[in-house]
C-alpha atoms as a PDB file:
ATOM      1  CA  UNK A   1     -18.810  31.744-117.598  1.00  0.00           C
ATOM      2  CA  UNK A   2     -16.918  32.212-114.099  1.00  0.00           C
ATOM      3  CA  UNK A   3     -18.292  30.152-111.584  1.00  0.00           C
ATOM      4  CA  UNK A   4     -15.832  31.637-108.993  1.00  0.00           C
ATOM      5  CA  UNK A   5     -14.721  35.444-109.104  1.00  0.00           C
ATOM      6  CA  UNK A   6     -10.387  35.479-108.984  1.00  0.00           C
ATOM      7  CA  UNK A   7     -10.606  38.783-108.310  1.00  0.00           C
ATOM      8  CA  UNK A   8     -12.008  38.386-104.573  1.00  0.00           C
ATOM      9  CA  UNK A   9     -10.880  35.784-102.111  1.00  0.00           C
ATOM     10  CA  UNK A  10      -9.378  33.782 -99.160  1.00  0.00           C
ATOM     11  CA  UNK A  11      -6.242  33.886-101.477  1.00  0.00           C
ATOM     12  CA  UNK A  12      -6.334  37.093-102.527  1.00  0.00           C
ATOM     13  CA  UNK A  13      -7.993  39.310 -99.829  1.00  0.00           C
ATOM     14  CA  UNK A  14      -8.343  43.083-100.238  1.00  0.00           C
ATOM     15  CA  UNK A  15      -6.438  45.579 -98.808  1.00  0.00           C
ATOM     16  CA  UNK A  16      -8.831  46.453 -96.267  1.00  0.00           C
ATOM     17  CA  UNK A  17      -9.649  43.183 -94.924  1.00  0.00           C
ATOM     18  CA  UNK A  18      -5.699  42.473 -94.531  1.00  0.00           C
ATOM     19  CA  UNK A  19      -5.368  45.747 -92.500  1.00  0.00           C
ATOM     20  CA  UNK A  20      -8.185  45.117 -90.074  1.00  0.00           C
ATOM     21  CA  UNK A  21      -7.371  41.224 -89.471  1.00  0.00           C
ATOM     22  CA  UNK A  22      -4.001  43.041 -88.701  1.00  0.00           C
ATOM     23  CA  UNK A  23      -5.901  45.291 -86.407  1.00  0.00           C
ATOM     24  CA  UNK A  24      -7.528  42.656 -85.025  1.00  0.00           C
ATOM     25  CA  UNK A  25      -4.422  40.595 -84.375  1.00  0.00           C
ATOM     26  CA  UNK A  26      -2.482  43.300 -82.764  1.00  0.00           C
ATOM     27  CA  UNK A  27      -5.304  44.158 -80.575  1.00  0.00           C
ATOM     28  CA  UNK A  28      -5.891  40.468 -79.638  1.00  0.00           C
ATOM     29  CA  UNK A  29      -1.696  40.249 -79.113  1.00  0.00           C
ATOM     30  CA  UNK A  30      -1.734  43.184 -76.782  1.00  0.00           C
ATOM     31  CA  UNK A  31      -4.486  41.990 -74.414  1.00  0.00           C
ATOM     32  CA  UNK A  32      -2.862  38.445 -74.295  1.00  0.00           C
ATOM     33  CA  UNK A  33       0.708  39.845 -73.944  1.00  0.00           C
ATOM     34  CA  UNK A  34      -0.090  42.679 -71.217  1.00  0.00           C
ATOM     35  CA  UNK A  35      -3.036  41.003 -69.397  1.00  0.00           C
ATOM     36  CA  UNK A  36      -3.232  37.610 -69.902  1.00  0.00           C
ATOM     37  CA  UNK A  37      -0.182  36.019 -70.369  1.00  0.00           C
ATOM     38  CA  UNK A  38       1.488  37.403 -67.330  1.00  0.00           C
ATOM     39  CA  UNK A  39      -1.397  36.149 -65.395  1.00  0.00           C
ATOM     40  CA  UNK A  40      -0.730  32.694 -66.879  1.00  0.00           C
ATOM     41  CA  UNK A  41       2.728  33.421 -65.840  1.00  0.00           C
ATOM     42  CA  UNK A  42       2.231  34.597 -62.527  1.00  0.00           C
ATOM     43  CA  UNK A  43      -0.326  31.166 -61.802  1.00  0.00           C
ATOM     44  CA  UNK A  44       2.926  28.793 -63.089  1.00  0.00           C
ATOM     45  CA  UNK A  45       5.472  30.228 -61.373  1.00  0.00           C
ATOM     46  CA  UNK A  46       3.076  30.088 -57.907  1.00  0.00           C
ATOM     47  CA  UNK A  47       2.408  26.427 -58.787  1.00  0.00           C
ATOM     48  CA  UNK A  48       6.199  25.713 -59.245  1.00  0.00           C
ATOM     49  CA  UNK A  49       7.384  27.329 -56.385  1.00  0.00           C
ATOM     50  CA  UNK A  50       4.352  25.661 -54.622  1.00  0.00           C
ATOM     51  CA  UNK A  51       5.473  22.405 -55.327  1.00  0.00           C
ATOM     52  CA  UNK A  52       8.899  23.075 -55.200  1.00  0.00           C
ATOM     53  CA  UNK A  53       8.346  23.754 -51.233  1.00  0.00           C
ATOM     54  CA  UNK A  54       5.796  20.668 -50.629  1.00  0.00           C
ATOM     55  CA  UNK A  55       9.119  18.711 -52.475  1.00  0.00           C
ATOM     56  CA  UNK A  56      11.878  20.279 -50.226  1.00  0.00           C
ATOM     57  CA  UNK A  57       9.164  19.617 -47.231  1.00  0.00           C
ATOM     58  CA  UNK A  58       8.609  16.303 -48.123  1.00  0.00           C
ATOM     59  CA  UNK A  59      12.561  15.987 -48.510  1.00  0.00           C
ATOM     60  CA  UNK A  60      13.461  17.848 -44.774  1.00  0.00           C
ATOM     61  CA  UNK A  61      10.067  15.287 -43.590  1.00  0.00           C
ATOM     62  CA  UNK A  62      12.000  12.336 -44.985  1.00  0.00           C
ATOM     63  CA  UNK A  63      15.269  13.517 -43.880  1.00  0.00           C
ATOM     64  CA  UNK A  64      14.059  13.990 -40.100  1.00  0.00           C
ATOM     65  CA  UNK A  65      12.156  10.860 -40.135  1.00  0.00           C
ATOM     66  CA  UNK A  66      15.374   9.003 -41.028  1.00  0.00           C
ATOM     67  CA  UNK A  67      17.096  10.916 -38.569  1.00  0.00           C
ATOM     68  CA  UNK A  68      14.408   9.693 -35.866  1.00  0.00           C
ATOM     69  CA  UNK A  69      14.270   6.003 -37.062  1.00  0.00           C
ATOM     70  CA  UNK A  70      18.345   6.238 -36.687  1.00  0.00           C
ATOM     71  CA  UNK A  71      17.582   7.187 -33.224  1.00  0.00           C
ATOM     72  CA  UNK A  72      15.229   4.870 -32.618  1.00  0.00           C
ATOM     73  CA  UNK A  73      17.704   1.666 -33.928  1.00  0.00           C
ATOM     74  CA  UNK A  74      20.541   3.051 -32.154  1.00  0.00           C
ATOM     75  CA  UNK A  75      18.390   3.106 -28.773  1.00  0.00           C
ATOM     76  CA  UNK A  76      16.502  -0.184 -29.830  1.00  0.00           C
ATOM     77  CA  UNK A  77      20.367  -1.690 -29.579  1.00  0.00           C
ATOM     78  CA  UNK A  78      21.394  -0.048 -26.390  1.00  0.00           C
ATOM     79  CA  UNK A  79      18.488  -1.494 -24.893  1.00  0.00           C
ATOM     80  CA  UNK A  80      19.182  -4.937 -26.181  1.00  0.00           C
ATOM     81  CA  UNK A  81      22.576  -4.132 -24.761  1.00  0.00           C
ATOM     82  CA  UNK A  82      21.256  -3.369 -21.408  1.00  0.00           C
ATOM     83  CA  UNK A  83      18.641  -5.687 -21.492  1.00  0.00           C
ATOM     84  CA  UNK A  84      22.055  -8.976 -21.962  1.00  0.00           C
ATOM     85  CA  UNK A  85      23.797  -6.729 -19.412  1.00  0.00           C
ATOM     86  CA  UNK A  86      21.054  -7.017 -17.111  1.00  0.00           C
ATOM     87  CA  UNK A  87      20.162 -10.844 -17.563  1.00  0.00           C
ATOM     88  CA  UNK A  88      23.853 -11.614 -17.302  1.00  0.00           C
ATOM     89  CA  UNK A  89      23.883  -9.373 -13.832  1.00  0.00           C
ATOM     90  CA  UNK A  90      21.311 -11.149 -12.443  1.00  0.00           C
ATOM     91  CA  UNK A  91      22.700 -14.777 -13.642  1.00  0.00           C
ATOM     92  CA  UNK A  92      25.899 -13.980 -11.296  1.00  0.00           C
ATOM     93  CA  UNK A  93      23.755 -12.309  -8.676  1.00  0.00           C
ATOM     94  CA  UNK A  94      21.531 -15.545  -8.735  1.00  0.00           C
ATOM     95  CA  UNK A  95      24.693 -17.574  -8.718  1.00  0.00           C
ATOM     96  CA  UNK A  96      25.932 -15.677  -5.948  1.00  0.00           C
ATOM     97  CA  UNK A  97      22.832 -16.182  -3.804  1.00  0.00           C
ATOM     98  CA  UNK A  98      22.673 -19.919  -4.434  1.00  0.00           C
ATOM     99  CA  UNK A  99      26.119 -20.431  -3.287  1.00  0.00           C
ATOM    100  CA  UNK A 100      25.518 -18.337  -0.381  1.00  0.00           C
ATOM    101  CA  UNK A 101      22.500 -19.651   0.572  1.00  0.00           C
ATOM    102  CA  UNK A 102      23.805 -23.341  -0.347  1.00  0.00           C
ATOM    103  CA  UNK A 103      27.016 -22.611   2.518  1.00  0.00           C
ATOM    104  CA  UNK A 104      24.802 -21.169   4.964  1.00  0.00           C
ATOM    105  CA  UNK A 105      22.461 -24.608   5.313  1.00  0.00           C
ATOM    106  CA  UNK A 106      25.683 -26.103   4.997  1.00  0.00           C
ATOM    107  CA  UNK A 107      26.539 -24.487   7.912  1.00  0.00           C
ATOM    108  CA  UNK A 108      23.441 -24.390   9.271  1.00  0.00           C
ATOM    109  CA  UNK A 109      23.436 -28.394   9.182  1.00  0.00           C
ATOM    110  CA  UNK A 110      26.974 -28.711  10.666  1.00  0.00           C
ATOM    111  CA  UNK A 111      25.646 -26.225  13.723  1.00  0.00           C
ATOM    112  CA  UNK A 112      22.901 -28.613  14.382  1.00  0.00           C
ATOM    113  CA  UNK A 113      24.606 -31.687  13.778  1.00  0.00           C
ATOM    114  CA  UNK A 114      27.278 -30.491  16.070  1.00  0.00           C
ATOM    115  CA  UNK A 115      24.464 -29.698  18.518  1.00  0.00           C
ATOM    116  CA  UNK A 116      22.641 -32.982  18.508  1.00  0.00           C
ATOM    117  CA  UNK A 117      25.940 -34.913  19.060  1.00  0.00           C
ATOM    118  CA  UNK A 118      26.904 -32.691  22.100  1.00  0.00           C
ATOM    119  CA  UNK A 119      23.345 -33.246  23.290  1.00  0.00           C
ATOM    120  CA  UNK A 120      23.165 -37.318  22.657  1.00  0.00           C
ATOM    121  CA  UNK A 121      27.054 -37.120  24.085  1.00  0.00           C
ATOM    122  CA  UNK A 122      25.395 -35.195  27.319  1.00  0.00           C
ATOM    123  CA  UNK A 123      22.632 -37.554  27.177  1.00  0.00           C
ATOM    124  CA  UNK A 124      24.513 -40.665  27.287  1.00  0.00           C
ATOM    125  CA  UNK A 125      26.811 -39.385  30.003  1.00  0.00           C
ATOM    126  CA  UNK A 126      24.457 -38.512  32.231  1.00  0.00           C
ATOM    127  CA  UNK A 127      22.694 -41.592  31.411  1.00  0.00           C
ATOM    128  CA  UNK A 128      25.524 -43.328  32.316  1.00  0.00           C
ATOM    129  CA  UNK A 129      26.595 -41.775  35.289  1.00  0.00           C
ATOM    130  CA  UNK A 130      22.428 -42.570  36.410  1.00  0.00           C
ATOM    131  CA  UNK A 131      23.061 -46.307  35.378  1.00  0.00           C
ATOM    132  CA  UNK A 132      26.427 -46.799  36.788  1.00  0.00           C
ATOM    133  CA  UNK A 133      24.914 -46.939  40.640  1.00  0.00           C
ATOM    134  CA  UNK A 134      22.222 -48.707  39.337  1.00  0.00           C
ATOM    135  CA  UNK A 135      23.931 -51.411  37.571  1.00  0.00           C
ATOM    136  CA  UNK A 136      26.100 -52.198  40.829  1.00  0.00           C
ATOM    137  CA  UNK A 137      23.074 -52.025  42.770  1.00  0.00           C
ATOM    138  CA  UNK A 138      20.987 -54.554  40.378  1.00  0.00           C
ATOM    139  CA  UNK A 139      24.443 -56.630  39.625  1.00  0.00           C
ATOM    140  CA  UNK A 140      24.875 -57.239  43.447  1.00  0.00           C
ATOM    141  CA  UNK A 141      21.115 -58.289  43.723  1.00  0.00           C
ATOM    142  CA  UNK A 142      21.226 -60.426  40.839  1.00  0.00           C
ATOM    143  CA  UNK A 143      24.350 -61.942  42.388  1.00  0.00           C
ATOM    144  CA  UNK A 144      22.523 -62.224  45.775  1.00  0.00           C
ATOM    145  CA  UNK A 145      20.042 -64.060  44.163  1.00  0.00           C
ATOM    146  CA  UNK A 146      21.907 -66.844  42.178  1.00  0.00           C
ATOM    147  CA  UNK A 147      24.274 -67.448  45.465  1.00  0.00           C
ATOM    148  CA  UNK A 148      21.321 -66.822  47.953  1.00  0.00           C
ATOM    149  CA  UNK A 149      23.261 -65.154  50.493  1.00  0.00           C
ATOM    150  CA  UNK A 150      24.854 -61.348  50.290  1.00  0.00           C
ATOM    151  CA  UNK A 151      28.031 -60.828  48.089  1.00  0.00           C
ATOM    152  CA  UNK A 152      28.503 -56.904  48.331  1.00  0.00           C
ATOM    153  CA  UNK A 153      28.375 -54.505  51.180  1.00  0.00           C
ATOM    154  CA  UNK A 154      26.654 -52.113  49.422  1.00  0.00           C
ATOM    155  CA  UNK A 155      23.480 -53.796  49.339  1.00  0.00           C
ATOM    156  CA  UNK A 156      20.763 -52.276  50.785  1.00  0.00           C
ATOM    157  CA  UNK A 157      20.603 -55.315  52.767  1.00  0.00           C
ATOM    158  CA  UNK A 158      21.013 -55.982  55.768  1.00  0.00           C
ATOM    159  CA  UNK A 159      24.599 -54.726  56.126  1.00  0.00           C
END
């Protein structure tokens, strides 16, 4: 007793089941080949030259924005630049002005002092010149009045 026929088989198939899985196969290897495949193809090579252009995008994005932050340092230092020129400017321009401003009350203070001296000199010369009759005058009445007769004749006496 056979409890499995030899005769018939996955290992030994008959003729007509080999020729229609080859059938079957071509058929299935044609559609794939002509329809589907270059599909398949057609989707990959979109997605690779799809990210092949975000890449050399991101690249020429990352190239420009070194190209701006170059610009940006290089005018960040000529501002600096400017910036010591312009403090160091107005450090001799402040300079300046205090020594200008420090010879003009200088001068300034020499004018007036000048001024008040001619004015006390005027002052006391005029004084004197009012004090010079009237110190004869009171010196020849004081005199008059220790001696208690007239010395001068320039007394409003009785001359």
């Amino acid at each position: 007793m056979k409890l499995i026929p030899t005769d018939v088989g996955p290992l030994n198939p008959e003729l007509l089941d080999v020729v229609f899985g080859l059938v079957c196969f071509g058929v299935a290897y044609g559609v794939l080949s002509r329809v589907l495949l270059p599909r398949i193809g057609k989707v990959l090579y979109e997605r690779e030259q799809a990210t092949e252009g975000v890449l050399r995008c991101s690249e020429d994005l990352e190239a420009e924005a070194e190209q701006v932050r170059e610009r940006y340092l290089q005018a960040l230092a000529e501002a600096r630049h400017d910036a010591a020129r312009i403090r160091q400017e107005a450090k001799e321009e402040g300079t300046e002005l205090i020594a200008a401003a420090r010879a003009e009350g200088i001068r300034e203070r020499d004018e007036l002092v000048a001024a008040g001296r001619a004015r006390i000199a005027a002052e006391v010369a005029a004084a004197e010149a009012a004090l010079d009759g009237t110190v004869t005058e009171l010196a020849t009445e004081l005199a008059d009045r220790i001696l208690g007769e007239p010395v001068g004749v320039g007394s409003g006496r009785g001359a």
